[in-house]
PDB file of N, CA and C in Angstrom:
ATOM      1  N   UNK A   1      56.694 102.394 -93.444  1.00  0.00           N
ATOM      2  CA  UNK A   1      56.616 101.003 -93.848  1.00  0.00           C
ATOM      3  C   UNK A   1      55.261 100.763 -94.482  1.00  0.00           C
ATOM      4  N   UNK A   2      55.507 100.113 -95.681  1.00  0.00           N
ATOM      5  CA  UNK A   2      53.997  99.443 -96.110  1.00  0.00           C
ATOM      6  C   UNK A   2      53.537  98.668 -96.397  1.00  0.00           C
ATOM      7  N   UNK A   3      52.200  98.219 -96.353  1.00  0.00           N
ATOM      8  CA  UNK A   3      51.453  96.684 -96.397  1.00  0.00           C
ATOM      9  C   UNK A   3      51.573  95.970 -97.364  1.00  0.00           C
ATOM     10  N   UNK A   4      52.373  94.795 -97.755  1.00  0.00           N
ATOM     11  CA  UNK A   4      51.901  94.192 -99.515  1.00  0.00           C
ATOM     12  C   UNK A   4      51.800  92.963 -98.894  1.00  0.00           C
ATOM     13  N   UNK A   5      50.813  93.014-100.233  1.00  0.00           N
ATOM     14  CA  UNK A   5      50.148  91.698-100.780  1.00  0.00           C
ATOM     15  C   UNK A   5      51.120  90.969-101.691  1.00  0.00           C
ATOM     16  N   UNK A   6      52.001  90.019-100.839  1.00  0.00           N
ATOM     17  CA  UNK A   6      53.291  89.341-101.791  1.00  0.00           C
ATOM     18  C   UNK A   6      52.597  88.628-103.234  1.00  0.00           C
ATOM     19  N   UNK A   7      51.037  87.965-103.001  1.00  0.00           N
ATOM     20  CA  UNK A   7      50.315  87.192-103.370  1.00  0.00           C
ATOM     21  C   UNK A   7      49.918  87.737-105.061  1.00  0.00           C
ATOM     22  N   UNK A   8      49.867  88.702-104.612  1.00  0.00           N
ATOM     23  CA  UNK A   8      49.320  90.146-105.427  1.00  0.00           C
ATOM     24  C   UNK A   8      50.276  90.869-106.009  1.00  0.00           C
ATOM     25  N   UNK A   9      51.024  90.949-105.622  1.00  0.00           N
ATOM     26  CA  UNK A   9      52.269  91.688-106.548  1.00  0.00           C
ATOM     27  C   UNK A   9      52.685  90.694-107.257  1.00  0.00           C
ATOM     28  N   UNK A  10      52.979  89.221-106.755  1.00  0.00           N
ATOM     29  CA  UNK A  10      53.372  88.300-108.113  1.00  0.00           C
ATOM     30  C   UNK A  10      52.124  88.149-108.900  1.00  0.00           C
ATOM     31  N   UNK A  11      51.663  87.792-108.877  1.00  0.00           N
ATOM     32  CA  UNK A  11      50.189  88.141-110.264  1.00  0.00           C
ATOM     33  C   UNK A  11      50.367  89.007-111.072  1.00  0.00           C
ATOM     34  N   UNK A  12      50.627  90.177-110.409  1.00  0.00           N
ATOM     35  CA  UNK A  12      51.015  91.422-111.576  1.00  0.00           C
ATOM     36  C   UNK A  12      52.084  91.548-112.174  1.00  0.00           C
ATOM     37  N   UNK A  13      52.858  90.512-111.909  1.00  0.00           N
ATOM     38  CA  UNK A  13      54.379  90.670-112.826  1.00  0.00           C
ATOM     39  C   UNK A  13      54.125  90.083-114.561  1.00  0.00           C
ATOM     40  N   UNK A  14      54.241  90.389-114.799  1.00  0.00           N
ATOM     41  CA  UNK A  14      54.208  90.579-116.762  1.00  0.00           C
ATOM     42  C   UNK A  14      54.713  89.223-116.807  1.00  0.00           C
ATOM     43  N   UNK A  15      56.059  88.507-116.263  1.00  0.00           N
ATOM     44  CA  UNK A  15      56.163  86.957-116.585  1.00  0.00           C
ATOM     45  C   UNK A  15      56.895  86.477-115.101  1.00  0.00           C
ATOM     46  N   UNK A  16      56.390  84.777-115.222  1.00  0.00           N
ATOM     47  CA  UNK A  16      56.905  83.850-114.379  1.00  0.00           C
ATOM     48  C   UNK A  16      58.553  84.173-114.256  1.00  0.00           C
ATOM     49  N   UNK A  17      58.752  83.586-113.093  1.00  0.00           N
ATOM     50  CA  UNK A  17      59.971  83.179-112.926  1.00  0.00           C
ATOM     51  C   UNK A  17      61.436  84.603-112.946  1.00  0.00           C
ATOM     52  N   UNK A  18      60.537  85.779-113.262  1.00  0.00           N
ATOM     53  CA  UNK A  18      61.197  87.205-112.786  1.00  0.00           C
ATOM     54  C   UNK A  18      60.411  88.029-112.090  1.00  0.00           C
ATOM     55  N   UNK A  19      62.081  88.232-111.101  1.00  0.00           N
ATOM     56  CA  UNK A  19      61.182  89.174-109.697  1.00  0.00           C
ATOM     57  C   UNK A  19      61.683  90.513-109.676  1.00  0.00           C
ATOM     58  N   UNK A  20      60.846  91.012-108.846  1.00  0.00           N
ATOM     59  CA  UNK A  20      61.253  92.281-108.599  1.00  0.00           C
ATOM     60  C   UNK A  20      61.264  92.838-106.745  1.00  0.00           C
ATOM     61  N   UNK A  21      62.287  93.768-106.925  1.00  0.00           N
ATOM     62  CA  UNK A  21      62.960  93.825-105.560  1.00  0.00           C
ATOM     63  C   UNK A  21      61.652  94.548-105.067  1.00  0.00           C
ATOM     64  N   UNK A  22      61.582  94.001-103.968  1.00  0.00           N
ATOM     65  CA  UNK A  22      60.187  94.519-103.058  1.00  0.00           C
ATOM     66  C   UNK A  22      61.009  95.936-101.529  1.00  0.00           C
ATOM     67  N   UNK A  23      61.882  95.408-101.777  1.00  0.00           N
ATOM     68  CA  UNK A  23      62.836  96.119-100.549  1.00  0.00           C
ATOM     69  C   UNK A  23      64.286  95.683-100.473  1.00  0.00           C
ATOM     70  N   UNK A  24      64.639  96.201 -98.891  1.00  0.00           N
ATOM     71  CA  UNK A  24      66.091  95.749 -99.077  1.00  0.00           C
ATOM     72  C   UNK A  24      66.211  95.773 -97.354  1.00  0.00           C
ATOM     73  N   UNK A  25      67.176  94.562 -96.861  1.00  0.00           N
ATOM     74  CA  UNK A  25      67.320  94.903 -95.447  1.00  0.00           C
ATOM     75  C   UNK A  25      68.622  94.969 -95.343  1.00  0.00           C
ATOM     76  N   UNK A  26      69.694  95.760 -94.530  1.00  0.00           N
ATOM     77  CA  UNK A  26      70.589  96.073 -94.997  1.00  0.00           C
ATOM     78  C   UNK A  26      71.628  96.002 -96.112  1.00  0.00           C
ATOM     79  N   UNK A  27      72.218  95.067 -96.555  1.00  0.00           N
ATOM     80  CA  UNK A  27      72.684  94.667 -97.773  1.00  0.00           C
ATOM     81  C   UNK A  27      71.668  93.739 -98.571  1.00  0.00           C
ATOM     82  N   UNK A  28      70.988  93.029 -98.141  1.00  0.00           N
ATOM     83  CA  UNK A  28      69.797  92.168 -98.529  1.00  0.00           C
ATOM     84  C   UNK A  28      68.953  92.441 -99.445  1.00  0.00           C
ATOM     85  N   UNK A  29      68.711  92.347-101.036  1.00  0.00           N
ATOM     86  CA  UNK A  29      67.538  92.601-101.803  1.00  0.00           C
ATOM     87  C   UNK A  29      66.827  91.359-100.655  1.00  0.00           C
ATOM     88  N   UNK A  30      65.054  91.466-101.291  1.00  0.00           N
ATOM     89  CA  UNK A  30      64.043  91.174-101.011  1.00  0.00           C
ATOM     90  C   UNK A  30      63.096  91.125-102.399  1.00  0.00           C
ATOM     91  N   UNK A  31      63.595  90.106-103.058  1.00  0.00           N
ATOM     92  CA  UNK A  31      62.193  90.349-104.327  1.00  0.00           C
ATOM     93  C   UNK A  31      61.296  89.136-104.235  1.00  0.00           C
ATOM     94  N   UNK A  32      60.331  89.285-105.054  1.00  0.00           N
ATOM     95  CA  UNK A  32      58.994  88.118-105.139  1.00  0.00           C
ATOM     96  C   UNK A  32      58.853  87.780-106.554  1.00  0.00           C
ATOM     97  N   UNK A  33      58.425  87.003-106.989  1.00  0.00           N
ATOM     98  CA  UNK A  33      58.087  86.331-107.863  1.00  0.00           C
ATOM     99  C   UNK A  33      56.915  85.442-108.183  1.00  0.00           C
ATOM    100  N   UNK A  34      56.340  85.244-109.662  1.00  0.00           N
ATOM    101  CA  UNK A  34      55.290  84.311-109.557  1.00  0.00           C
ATOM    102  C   UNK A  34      56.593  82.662-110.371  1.00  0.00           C
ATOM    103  N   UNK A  35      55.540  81.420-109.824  1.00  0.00           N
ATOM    104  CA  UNK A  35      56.292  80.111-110.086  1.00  0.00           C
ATOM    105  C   UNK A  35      55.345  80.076-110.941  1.00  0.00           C
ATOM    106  N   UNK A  36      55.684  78.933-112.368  1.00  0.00           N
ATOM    107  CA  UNK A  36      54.754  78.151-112.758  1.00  0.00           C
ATOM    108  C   UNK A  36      55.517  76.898-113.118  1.00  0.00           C
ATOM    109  N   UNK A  37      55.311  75.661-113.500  1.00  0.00           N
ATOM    110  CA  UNK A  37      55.532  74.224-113.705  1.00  0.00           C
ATOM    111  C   UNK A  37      56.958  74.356-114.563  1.00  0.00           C
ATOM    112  N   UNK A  38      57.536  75.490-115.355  1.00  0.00           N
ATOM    113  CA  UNK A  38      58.745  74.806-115.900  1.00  0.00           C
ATOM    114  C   UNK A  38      60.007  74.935-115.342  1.00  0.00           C
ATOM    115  N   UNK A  39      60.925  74.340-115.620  1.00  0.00           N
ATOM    116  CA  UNK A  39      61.956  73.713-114.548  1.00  0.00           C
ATOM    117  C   UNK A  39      62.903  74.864-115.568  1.00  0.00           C
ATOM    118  N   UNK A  40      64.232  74.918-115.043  1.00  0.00           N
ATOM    119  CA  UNK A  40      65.228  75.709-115.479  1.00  0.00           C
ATOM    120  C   UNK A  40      66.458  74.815-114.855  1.00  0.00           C
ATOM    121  N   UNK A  41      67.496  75.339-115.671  1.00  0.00           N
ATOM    122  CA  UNK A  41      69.010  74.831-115.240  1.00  0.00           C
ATOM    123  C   UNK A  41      69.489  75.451-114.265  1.00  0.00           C
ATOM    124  N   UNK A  42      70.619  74.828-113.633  1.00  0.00           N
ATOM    125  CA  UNK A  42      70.823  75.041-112.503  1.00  0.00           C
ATOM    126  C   UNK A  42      71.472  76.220-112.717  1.00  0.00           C
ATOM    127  N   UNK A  43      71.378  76.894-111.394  1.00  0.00           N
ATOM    128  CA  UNK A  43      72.610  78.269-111.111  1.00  0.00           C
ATOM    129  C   UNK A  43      73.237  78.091-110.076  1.00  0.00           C
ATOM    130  N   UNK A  44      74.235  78.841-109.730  1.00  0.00           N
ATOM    131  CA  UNK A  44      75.324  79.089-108.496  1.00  0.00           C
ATOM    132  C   UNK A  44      75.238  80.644-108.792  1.00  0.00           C
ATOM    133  N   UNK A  45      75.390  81.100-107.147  1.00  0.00           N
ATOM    134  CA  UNK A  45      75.319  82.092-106.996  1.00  0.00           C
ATOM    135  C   UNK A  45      76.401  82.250-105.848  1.00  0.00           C
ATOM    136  N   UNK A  46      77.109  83.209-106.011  1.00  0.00           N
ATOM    137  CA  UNK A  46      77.809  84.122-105.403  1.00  0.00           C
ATOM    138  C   UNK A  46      77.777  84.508-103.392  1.00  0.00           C
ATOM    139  N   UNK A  47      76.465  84.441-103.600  1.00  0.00           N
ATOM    140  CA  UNK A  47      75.670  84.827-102.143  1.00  0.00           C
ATOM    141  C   UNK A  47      74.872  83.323-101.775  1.00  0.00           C
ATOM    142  N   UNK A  48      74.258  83.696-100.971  1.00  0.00           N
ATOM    143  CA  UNK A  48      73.542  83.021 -99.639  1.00  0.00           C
ATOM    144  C   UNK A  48      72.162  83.347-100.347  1.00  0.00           C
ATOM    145  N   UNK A  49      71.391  82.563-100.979  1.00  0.00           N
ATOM    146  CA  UNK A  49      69.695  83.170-101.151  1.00  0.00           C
ATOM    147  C   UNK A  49      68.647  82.106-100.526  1.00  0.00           C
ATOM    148  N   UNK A  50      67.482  82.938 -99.953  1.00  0.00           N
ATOM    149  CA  UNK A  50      67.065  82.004 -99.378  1.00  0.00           C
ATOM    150  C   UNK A  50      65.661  82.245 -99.903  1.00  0.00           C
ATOM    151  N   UNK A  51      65.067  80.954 -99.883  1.00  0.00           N
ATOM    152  CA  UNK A  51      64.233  81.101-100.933  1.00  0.00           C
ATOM    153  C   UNK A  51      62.566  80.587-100.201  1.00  0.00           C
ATOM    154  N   UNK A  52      61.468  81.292 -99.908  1.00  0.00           N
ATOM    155  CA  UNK A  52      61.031  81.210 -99.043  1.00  0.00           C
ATOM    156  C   UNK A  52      59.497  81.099-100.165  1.00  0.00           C
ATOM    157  N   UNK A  53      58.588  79.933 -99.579  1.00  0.00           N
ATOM    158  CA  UNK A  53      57.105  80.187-100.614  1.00  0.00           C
ATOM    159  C   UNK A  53      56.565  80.579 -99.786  1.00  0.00           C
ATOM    160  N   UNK A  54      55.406  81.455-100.730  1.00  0.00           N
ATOM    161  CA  UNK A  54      54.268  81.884 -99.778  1.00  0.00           C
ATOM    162  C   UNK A  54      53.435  81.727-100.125  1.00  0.00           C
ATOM    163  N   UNK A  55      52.777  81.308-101.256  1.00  0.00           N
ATOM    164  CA  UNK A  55      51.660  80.213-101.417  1.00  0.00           C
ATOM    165  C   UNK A  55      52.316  79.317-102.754  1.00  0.00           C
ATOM    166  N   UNK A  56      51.486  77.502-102.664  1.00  0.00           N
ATOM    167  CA  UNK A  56      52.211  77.114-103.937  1.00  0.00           C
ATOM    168  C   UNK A  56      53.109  76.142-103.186  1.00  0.00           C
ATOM    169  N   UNK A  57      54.120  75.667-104.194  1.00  0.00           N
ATOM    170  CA  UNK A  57      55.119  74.967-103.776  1.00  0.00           C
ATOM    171  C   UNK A  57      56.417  75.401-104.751  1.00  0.00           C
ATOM    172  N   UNK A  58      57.635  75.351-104.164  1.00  0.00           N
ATOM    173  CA  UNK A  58      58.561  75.083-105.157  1.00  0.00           C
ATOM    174  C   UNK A  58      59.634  73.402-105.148  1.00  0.00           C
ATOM    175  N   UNK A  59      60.022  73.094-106.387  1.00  0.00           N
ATOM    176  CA  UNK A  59      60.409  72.308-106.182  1.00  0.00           C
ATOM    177  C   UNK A  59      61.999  71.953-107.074  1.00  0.00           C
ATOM    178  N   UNK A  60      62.952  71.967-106.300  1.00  0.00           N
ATOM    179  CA  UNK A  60      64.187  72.062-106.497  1.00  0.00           C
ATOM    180  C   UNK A  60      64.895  70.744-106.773  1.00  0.00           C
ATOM    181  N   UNK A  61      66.158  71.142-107.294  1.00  0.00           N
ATOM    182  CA  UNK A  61      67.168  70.033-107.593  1.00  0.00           C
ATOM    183  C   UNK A  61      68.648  70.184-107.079  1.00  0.00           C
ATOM    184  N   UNK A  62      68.792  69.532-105.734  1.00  0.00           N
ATOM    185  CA  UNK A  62      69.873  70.335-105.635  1.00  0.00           C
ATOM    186  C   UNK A  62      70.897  69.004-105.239  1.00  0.00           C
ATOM    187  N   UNK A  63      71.734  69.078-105.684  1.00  0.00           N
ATOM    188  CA  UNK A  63      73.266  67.591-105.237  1.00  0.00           C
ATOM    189  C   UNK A  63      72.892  66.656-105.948  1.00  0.00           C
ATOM    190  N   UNK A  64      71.546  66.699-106.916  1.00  0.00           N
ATOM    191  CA  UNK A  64      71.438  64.942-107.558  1.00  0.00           C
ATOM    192  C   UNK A  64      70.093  64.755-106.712  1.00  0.00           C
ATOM    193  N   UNK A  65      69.859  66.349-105.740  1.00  0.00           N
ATOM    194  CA  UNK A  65      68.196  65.131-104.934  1.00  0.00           C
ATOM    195  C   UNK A  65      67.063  65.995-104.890  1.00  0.00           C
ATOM    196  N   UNK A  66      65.971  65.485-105.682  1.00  0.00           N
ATOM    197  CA  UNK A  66      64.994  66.614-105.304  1.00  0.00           C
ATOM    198  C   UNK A  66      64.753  66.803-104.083  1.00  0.00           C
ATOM    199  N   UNK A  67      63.915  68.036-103.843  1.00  0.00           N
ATOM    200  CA  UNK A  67      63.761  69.331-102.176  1.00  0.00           C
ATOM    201  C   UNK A  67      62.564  69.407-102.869  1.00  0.00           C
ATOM    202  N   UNK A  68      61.157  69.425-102.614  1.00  0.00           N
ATOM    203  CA  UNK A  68      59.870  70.048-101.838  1.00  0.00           C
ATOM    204  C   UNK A  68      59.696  70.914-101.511  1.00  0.00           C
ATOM    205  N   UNK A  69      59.954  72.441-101.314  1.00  0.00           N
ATOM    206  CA  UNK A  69      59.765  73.504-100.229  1.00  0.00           C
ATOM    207  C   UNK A  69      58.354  74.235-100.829  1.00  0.00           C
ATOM    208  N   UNK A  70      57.800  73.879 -99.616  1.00  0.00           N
ATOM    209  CA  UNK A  70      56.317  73.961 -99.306  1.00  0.00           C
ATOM    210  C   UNK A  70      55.758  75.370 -99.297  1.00  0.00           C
ATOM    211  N   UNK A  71      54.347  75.591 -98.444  1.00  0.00           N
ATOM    212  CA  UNK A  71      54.159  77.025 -98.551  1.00  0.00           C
ATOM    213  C   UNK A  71      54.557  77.074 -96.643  1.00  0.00           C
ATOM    214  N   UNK A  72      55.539  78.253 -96.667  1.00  0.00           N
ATOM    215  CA  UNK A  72      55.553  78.451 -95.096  1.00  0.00           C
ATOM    216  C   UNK A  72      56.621  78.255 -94.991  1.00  0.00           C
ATOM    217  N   UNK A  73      57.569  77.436 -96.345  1.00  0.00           N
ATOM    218  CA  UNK A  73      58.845  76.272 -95.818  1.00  0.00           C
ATOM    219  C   UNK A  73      60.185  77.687 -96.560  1.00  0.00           C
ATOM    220  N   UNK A  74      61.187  77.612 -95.719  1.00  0.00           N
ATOM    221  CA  UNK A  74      62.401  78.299 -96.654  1.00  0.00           C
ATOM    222  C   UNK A  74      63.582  77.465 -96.880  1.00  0.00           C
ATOM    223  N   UNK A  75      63.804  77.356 -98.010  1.00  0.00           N
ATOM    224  CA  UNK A  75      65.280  76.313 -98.431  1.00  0.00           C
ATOM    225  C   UNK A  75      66.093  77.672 -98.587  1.00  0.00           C
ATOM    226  N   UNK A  76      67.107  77.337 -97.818  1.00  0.00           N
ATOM    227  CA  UNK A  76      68.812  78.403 -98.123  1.00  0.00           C
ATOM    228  C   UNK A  76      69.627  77.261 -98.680  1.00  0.00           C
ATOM    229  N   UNK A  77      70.154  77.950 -99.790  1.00  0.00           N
ATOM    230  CA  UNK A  77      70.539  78.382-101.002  1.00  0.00           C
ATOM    231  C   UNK A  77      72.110  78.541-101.059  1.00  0.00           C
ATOM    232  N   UNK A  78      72.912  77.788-100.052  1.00  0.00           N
ATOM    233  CA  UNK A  78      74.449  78.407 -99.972  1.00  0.00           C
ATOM    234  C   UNK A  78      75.380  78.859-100.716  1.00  0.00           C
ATOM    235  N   UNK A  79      75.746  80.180-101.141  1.00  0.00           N
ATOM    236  CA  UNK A  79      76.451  80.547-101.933  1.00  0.00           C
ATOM    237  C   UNK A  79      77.307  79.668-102.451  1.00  0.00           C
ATOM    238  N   UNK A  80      77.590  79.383-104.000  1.00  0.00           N
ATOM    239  CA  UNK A  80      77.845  78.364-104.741  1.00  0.00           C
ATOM    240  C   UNK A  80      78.120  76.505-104.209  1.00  0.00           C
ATOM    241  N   UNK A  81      76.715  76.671-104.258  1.00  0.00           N
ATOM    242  CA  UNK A  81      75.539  75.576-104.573  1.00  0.00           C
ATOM    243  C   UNK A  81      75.469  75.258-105.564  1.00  0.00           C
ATOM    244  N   UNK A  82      75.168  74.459-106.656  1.00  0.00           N
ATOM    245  CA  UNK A  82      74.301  74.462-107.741  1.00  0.00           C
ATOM    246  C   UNK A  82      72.748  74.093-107.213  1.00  0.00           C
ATOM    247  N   UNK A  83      71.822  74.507-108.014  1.00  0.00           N
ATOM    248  CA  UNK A  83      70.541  74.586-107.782  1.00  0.00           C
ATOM    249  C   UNK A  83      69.585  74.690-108.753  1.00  0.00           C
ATOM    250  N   UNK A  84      68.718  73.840-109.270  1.00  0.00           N
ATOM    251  CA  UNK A  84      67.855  73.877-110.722  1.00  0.00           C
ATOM    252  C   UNK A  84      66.221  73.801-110.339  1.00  0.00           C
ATOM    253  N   UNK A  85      65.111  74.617-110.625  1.00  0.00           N
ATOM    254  CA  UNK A  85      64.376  74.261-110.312  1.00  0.00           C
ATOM    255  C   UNK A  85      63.638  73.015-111.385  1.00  0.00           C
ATOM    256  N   UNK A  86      62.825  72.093-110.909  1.00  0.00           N
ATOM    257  CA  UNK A  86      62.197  70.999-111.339  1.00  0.00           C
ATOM    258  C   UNK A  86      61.033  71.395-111.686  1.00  0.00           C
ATOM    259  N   UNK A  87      60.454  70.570-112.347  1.00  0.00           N
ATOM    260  CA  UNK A  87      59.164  70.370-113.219  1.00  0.00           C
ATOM    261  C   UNK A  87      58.453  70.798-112.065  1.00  0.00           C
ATOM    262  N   UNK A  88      57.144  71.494-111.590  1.00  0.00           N
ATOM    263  CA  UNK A  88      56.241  71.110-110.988  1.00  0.00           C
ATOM    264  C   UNK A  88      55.862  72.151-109.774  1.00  0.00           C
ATOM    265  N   UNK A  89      56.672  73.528-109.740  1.00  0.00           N
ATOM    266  CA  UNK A  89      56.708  74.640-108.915  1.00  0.00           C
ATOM    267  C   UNK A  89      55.180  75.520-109.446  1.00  0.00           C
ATOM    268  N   UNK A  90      54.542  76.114-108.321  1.00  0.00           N
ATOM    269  CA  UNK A  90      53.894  77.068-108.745  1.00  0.00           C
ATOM    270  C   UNK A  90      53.195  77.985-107.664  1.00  0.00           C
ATOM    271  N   UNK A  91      52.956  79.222-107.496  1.00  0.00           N
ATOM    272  CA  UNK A  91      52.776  79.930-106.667  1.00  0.00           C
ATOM    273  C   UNK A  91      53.460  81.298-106.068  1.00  0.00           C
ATOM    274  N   UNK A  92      53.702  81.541-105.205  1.00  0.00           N
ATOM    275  CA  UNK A  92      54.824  82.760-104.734  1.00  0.00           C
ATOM    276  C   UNK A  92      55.741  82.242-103.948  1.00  0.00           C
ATOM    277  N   UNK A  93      57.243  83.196-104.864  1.00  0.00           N
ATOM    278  CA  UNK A  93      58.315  82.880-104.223  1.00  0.00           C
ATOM    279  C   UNK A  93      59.129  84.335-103.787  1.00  0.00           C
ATOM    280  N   UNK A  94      59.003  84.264-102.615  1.00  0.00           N
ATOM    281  CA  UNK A  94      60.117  85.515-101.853  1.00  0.00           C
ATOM    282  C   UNK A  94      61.921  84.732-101.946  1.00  0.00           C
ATOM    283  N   UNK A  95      62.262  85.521-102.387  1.00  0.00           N
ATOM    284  CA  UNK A  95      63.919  85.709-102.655  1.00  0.00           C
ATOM    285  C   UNK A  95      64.840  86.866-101.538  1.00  0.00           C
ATOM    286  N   UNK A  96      65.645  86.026-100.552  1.00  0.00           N
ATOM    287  CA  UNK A  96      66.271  86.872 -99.706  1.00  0.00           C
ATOM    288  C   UNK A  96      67.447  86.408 -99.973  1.00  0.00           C
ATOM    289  N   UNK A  97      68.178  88.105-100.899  1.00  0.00           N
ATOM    290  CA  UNK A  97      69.819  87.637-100.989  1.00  0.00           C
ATOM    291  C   UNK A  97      70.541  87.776-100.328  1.00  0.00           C
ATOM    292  N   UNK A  98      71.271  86.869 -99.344  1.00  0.00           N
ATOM    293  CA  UNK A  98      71.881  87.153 -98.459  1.00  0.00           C
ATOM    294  C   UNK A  98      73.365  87.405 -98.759  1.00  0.00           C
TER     295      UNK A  98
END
């Protein structure tokens, strides 16, 4: 097993808002990502993702209501959901596909 710097590996990603799988727990990717301020259209997904910051904030759109999820905070993601992120995210985001 080895030590990362979630903080640090998103910095080094070439662009916002694409991650890369850090691991896997049994069926589960595990990737990270860096946030910055622009919002995207919504998706539905298939699976369960849960979407966890670790520094930063993200900030979502989900049923018609914005969500907040803080640093420390995890919003799940229920497989087909719709879900858009909003203006105003930035920092690290861990992605657990469940």
């Amino acid at each position: 097993m080895a030590l990362l710097d979630l903080d640090l590996i998103s910095r080094g990603l070439a662009q916002t808002w694409t991650s890369t799988v850090i691991g896997r727990v049994g069926d589960a990717n595990i990737k990270v990502l860096s946030m910055d301020e622009m919002s995207s259209a919504a998706e539905v997904h298939d699976y369960t993702e849960g979407l966890l910051v670790i520094s930063g904030r993200l900030m979502l759109g989900v049923g018609g209501e914005a969500v907040t999820v803080e640093e420390g905070q995890i919003y799940v993601a229920e497989a087909g959901v719709p879900h858009a992120v909003l203006p105003g995210s930035s920092g690290t985001l861990v992605i657990i596909d469940i």
